[in-house]
N, C-alpha and C. Protein backbone atom coordinates (compact mmCIF):
# COMPACT_ATOMS: atom_id res chain seq x y z
N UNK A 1 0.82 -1.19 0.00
CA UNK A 1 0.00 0.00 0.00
C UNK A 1 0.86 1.25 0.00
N UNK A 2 1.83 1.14 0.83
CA UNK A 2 2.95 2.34 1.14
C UNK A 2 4.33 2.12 0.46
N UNK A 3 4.56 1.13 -0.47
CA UNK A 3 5.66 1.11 -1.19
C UNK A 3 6.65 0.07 -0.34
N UNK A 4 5.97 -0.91 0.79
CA UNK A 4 6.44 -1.75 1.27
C UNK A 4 6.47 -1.13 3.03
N UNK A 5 6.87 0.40 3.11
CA UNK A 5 6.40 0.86 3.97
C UNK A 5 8.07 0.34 5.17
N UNK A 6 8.93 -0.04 4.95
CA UNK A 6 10.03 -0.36 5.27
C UNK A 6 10.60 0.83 6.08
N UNK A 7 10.38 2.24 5.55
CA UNK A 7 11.70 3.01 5.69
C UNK A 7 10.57 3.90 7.11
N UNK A 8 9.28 4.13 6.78
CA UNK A 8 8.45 4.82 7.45
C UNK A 8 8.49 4.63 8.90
N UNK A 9 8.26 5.41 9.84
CA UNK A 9 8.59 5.01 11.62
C UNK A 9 6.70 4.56 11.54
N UNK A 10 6.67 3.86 12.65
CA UNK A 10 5.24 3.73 13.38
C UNK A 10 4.19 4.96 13.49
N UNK A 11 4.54 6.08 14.02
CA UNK A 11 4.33 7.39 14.27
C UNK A 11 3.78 7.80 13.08
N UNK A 12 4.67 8.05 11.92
CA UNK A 12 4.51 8.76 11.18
C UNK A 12 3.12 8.08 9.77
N UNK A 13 3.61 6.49 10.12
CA UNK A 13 2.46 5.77 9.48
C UNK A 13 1.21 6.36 10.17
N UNK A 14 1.03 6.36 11.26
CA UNK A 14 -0.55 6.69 12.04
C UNK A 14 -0.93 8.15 11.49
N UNK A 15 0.15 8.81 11.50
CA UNK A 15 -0.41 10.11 11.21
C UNK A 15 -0.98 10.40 9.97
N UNK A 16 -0.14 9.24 8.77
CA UNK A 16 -0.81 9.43 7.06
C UNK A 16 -2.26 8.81 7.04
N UNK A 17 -2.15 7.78 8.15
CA UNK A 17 -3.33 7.11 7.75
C UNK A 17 -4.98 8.09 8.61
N UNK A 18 -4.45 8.51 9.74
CA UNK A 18 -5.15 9.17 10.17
C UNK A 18 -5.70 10.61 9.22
N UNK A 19 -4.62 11.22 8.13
CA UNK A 19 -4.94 12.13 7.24
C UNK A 19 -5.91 11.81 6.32
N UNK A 20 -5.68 10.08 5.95
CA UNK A 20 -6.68 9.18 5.37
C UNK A 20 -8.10 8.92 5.38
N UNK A 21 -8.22 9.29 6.94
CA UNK A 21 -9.17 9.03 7.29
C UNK A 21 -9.04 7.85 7.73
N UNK A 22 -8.80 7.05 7.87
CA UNK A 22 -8.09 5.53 8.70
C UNK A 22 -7.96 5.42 10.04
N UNK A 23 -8.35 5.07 11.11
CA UNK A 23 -8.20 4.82 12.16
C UNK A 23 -7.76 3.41 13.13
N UNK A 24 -7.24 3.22 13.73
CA UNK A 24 -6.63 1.58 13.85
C UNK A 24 -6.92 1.21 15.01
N UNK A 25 -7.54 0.48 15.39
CA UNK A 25 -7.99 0.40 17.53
C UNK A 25 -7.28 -1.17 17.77
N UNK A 26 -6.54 -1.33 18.86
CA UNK A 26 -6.07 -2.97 19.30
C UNK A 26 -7.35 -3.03 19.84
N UNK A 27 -7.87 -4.48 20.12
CA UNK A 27 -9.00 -4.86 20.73
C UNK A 27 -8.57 -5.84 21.89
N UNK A 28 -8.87 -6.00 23.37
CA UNK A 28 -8.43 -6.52 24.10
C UNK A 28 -9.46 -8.10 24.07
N UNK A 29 -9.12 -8.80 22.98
CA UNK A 29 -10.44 -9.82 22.85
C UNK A 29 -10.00 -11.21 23.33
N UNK A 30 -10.97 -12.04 23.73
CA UNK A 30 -10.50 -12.94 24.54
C UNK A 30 -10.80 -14.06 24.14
N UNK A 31 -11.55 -14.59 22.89
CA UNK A 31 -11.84 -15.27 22.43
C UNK A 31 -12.70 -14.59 20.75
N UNK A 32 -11.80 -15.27 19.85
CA UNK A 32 -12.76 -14.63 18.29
C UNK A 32 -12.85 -16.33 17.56
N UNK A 33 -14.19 -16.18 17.38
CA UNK A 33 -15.14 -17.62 16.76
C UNK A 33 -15.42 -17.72 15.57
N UNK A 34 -14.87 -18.11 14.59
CA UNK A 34 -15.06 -18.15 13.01
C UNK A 34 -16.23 -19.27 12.65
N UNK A 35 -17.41 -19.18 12.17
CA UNK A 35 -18.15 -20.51 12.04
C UNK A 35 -17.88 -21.02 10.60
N UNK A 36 -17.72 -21.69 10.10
CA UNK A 36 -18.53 -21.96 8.93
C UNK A 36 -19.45 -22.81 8.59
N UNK A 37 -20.16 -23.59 7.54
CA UNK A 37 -20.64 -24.80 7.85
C UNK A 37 -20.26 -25.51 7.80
N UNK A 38 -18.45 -26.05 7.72
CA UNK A 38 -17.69 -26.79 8.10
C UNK A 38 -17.05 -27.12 8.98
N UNK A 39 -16.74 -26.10 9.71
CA UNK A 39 -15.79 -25.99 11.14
C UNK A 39 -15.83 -24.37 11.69
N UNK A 40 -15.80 -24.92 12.74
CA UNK A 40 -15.42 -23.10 13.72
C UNK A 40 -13.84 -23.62 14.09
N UNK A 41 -13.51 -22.29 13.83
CA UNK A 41 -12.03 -21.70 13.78
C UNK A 41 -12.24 -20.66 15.22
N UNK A 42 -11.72 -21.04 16.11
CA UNK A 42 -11.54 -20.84 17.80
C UNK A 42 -10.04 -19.64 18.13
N UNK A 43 -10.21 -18.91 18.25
CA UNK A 43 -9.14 -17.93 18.47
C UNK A 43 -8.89 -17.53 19.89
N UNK A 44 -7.89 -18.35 20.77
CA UNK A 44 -7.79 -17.73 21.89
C UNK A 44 -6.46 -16.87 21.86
N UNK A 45 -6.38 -15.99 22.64
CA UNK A 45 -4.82 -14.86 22.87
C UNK A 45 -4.44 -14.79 21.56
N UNK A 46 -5.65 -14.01 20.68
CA UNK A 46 -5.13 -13.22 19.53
C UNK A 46 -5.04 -12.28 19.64
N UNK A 47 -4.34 -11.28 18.33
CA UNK A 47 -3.91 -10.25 17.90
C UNK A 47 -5.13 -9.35 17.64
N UNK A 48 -6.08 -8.64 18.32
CA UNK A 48 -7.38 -8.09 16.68
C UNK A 48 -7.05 -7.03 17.16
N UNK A 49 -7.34 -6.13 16.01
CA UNK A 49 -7.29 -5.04 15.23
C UNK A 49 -8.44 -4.62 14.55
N UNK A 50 -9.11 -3.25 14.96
CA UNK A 50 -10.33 -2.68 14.10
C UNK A 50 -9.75 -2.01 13.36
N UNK A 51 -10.23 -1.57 11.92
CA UNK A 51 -9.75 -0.39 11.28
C UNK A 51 -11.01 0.04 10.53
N UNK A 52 -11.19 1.38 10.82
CA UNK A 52 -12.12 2.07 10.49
C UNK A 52 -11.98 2.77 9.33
N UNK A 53 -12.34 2.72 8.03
CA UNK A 53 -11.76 3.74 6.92
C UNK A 53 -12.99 4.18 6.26
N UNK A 54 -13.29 5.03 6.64
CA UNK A 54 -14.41 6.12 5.94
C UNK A 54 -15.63 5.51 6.63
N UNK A 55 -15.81 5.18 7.71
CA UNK A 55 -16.96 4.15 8.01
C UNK A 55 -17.04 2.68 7.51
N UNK A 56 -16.42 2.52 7.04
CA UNK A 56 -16.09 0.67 6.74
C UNK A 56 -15.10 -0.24 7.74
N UNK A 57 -15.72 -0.60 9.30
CA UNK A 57 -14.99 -1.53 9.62
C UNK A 57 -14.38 -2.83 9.19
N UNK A 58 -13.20 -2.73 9.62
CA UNK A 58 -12.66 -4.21 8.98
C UNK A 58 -11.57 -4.53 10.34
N UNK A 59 -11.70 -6.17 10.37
CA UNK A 59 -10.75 -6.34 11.28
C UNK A 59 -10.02 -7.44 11.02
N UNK A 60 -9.12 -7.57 11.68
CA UNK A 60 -7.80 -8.14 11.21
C UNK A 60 -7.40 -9.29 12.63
N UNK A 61 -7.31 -10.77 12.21
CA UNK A 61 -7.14 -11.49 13.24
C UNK A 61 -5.69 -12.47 13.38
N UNK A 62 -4.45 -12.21 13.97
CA UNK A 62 -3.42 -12.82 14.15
C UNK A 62 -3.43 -13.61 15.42
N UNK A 63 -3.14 -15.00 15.04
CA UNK A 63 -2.98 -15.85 15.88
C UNK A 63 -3.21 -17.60 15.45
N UNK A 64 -3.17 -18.60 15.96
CA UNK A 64 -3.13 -19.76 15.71
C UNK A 64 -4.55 -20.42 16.07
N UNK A 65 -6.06 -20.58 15.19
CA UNK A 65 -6.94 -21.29 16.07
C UNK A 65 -6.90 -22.32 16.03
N UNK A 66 -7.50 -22.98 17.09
CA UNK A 66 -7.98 -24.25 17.42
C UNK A 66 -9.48 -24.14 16.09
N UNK A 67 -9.25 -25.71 15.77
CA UNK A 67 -10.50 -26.05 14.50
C UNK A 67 -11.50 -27.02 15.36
N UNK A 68 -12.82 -26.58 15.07
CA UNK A 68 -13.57 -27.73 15.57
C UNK A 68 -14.29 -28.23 14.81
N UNK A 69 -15.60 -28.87 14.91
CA UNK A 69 -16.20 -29.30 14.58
C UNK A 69 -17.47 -28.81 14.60
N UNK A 70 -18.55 -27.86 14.05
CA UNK A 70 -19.19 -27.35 13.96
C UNK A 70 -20.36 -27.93 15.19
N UNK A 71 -20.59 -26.70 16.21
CA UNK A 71 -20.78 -26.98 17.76
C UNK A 71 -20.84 -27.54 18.94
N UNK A 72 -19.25 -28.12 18.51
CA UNK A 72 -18.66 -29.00 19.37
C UNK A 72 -18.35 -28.36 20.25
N UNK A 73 -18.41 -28.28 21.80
CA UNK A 73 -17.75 -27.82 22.88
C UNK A 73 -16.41 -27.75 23.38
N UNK A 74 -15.49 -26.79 23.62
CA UNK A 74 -14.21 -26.64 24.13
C UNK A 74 -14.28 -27.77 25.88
N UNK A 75 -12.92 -28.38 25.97
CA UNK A 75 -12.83 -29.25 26.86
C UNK A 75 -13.07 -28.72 28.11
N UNK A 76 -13.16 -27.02 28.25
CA UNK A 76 -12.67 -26.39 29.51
C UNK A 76 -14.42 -25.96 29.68
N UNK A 77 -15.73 -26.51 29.12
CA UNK A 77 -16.48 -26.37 29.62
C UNK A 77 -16.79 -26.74 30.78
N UNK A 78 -17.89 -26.53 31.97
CA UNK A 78 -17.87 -27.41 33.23
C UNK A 78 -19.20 -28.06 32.81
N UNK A 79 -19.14 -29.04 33.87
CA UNK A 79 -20.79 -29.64 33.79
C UNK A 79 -22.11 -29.03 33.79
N UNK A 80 -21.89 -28.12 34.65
CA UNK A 80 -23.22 -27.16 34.87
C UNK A 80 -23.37 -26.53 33.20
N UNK A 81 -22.89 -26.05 32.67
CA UNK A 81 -22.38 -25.23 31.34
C UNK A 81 -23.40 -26.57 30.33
N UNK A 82 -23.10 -27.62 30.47
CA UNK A 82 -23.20 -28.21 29.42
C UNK A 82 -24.50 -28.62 29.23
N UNK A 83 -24.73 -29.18 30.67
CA UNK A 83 -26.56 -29.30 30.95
C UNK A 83 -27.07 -28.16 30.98
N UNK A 84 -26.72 -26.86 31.28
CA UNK A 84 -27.59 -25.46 30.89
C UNK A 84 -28.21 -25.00 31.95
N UNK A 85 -27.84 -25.28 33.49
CA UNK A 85 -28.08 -24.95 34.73
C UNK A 85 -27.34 -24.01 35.66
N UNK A 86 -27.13 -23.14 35.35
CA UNK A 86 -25.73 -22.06 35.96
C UNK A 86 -25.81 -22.45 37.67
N UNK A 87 -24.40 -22.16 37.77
CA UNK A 87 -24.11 -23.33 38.91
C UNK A 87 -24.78 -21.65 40.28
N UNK A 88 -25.17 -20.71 39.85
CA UNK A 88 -25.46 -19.69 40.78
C UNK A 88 -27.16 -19.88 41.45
N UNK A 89 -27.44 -20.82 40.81
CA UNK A 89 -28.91 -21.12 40.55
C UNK A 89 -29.03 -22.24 41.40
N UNK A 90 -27.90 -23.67 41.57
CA UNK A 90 -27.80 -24.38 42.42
C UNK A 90 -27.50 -23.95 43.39
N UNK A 91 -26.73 -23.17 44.06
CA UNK A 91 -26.04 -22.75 45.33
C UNK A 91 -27.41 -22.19 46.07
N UNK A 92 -28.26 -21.10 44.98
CA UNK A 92 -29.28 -20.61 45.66
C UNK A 92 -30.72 -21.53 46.09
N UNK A 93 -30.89 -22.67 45.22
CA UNK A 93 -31.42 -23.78 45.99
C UNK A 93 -31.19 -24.73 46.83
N UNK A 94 -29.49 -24.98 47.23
CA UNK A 94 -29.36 -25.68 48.01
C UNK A 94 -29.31 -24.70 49.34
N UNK A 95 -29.13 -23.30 49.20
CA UNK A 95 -29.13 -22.35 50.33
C UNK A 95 -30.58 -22.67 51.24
N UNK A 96 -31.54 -22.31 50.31
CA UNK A 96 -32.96 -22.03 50.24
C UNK A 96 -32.89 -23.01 51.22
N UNK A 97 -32.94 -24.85 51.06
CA UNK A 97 -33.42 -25.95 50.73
C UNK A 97 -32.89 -26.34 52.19
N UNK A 98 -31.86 -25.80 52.40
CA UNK A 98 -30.64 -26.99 53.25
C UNK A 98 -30.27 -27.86 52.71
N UNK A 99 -30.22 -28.23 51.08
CA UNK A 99 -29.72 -29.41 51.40
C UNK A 99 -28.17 -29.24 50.32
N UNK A 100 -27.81 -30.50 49.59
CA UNK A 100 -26.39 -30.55 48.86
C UNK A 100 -27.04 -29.99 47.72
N UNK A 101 -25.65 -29.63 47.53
CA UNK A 101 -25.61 -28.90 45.97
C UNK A 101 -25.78 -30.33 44.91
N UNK A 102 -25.52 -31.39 45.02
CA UNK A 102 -25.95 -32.70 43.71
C UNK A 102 -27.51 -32.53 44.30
N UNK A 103 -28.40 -32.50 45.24
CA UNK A 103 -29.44 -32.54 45.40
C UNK A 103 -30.31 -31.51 44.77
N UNK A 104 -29.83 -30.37 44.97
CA UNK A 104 -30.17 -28.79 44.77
C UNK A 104 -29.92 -29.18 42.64
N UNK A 105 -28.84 -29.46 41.97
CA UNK A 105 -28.64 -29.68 40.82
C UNK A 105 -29.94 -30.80 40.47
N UNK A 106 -29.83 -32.07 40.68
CA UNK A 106 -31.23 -33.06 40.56
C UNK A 106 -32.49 -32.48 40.20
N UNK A 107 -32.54 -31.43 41.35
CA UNK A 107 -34.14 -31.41 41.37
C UNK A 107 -34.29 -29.82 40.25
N UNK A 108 -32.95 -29.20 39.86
CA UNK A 108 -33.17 -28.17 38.93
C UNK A 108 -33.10 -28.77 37.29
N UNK A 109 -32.58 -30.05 37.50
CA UNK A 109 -32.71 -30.54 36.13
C UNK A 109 -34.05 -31.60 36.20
N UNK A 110 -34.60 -31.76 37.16
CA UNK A 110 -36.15 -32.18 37.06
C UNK A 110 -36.74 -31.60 36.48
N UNK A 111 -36.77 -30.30 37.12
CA UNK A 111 -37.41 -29.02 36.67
C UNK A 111 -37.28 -28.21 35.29
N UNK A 112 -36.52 -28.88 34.55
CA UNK A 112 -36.13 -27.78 33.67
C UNK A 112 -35.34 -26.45 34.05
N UNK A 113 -35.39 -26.06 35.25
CA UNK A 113 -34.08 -25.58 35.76
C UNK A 113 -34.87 -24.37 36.58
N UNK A 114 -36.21 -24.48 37.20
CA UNK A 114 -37.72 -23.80 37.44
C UNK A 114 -36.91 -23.84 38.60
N UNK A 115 -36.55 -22.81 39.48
CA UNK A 115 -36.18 -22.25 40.58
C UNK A 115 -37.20 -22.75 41.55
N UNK A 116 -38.52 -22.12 41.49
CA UNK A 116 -39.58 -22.47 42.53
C UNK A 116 -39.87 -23.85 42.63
N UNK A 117 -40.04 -24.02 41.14
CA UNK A 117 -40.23 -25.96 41.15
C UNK A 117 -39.24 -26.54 42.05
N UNK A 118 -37.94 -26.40 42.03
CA UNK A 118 -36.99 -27.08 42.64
C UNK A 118 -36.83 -27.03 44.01
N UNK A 119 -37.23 -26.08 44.44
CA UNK A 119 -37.12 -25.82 45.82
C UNK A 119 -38.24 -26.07 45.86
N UNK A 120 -39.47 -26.30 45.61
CA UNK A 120 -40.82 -26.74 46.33
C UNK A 120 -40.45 -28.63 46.30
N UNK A 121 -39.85 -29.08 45.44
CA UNK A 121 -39.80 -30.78 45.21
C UNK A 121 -38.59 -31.09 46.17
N UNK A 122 -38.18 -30.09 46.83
CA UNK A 122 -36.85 -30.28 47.70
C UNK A 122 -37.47 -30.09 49.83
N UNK A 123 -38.40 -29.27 49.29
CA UNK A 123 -39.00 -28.79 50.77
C UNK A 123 -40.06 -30.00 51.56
């Protein structure tokens, strides 16, 4: 774009492109998810980059993903995650209830995950 852009400092690039109208933002992202209908492409501790040019975002992704298998789950899911019961939801029925949290979990996956249901089939 800049003639290889070799000889130019950092600085002075921002400032042409900013004359451009170009703007460049790092993004502090923590995970970027590529789907296709073949595989998702999993991006953890990448590089992204927005660039804004005349109102046309575009972004730019450096790093190595992990490939999956189109909505296959990462290994570092937990159990609660997978059955679809957030584990904040057990704690507050086994609070309620007195009783264990595998008990308090049981009776929220009886339930479909019905807060009142669970604690009334627990009381």
């Amino acid at each position: 774009m800049f003639g290889g852009g070799g000889g130019l400092d950092p600085s002075k690039m921002q400032q042409m492109m900013k004359q451009m109208g170009i703007d460049i933002d790092e993004l502090d992202a923590e995970e970027v998810i590529i789907r296709t209908s073949e595989e998702e492409l999993v991006f953890t501790d990448a590089d992204v980059q927005r660039m804004d040019a005349q109102g046309q975002e575009t972004y730019n992704i450096v790093g190595e993903p992990e490939r999956r298998e189109p909505g296959e789950t990462s290994d570092s899911a937990t159990d609660e995650e997978e059955e679809g019961i957030p584990q904040d939801d057990i704690e507050l029925v086994a609070q309620r209830t007195g009783t264990s949290e595998d008990a308090a979990r049981e009776a929220l996956e009886a339930t479909d995950g019905d807060l009142a249901a669970a604690v009334s089939r627990l009381e």
